[in-house]
C-alpha atoms as a PDB file:
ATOM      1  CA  UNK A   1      62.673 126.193 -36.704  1.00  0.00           C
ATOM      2  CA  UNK A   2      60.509 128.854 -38.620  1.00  0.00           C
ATOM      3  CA  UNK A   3      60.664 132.511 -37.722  1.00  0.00           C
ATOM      4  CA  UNK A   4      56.720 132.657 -39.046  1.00  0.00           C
ATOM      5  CA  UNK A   5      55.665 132.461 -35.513  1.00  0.00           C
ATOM      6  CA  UNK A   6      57.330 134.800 -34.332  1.00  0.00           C
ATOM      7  CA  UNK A   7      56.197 137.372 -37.100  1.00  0.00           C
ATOM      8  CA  UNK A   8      52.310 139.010 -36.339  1.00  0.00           C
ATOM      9  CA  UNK A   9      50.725 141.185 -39.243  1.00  0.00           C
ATOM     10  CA  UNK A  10      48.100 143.484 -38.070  1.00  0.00           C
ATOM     11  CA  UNK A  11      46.467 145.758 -40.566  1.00  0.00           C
ATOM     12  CA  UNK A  12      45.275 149.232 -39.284  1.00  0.00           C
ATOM     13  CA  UNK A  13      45.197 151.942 -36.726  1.00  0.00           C
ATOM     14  CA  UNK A  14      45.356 148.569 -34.363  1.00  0.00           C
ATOM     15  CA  UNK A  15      49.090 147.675 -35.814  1.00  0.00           C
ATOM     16  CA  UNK A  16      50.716 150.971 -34.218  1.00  0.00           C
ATOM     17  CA  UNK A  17      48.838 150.408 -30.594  1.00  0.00           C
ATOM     18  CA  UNK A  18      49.460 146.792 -30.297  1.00  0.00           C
ATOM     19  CA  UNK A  19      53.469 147.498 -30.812  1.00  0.00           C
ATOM     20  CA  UNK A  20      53.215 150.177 -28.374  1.00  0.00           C
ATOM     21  CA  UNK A  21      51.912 148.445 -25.957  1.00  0.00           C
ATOM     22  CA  UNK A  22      54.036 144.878 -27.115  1.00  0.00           C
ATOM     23  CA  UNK A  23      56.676 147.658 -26.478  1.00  0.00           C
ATOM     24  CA  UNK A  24      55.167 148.221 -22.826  1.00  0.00           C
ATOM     25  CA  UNK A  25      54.691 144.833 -21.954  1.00  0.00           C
ATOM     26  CA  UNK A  26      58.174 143.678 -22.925  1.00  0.00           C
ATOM     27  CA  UNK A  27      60.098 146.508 -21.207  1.00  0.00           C
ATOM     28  CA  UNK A  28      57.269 145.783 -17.986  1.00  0.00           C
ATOM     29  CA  UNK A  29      59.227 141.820 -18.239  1.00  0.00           C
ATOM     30  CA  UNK A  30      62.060 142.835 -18.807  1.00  0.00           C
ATOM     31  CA  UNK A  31      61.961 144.956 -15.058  1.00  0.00           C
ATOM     32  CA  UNK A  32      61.190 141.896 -13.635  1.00  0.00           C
END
């Protein structure tokens, strides 16, 4: 399979929010 999926480039002051909240949202599934 290709890892290009599961790589997202975002350019910006939007690149460090959306990991922190990726970051959120993971550890919020991860509690499930």
């Amino acid at each position: 399979g290709s890892t290009g999926s599961q790589q997202i480039v975002v350019e910006g002051p939007l690149c460090e929010d959306y990991y922190k909240i990726r970051e959120l949202l993971y550890s919020q599934f991860f509690l499930l």
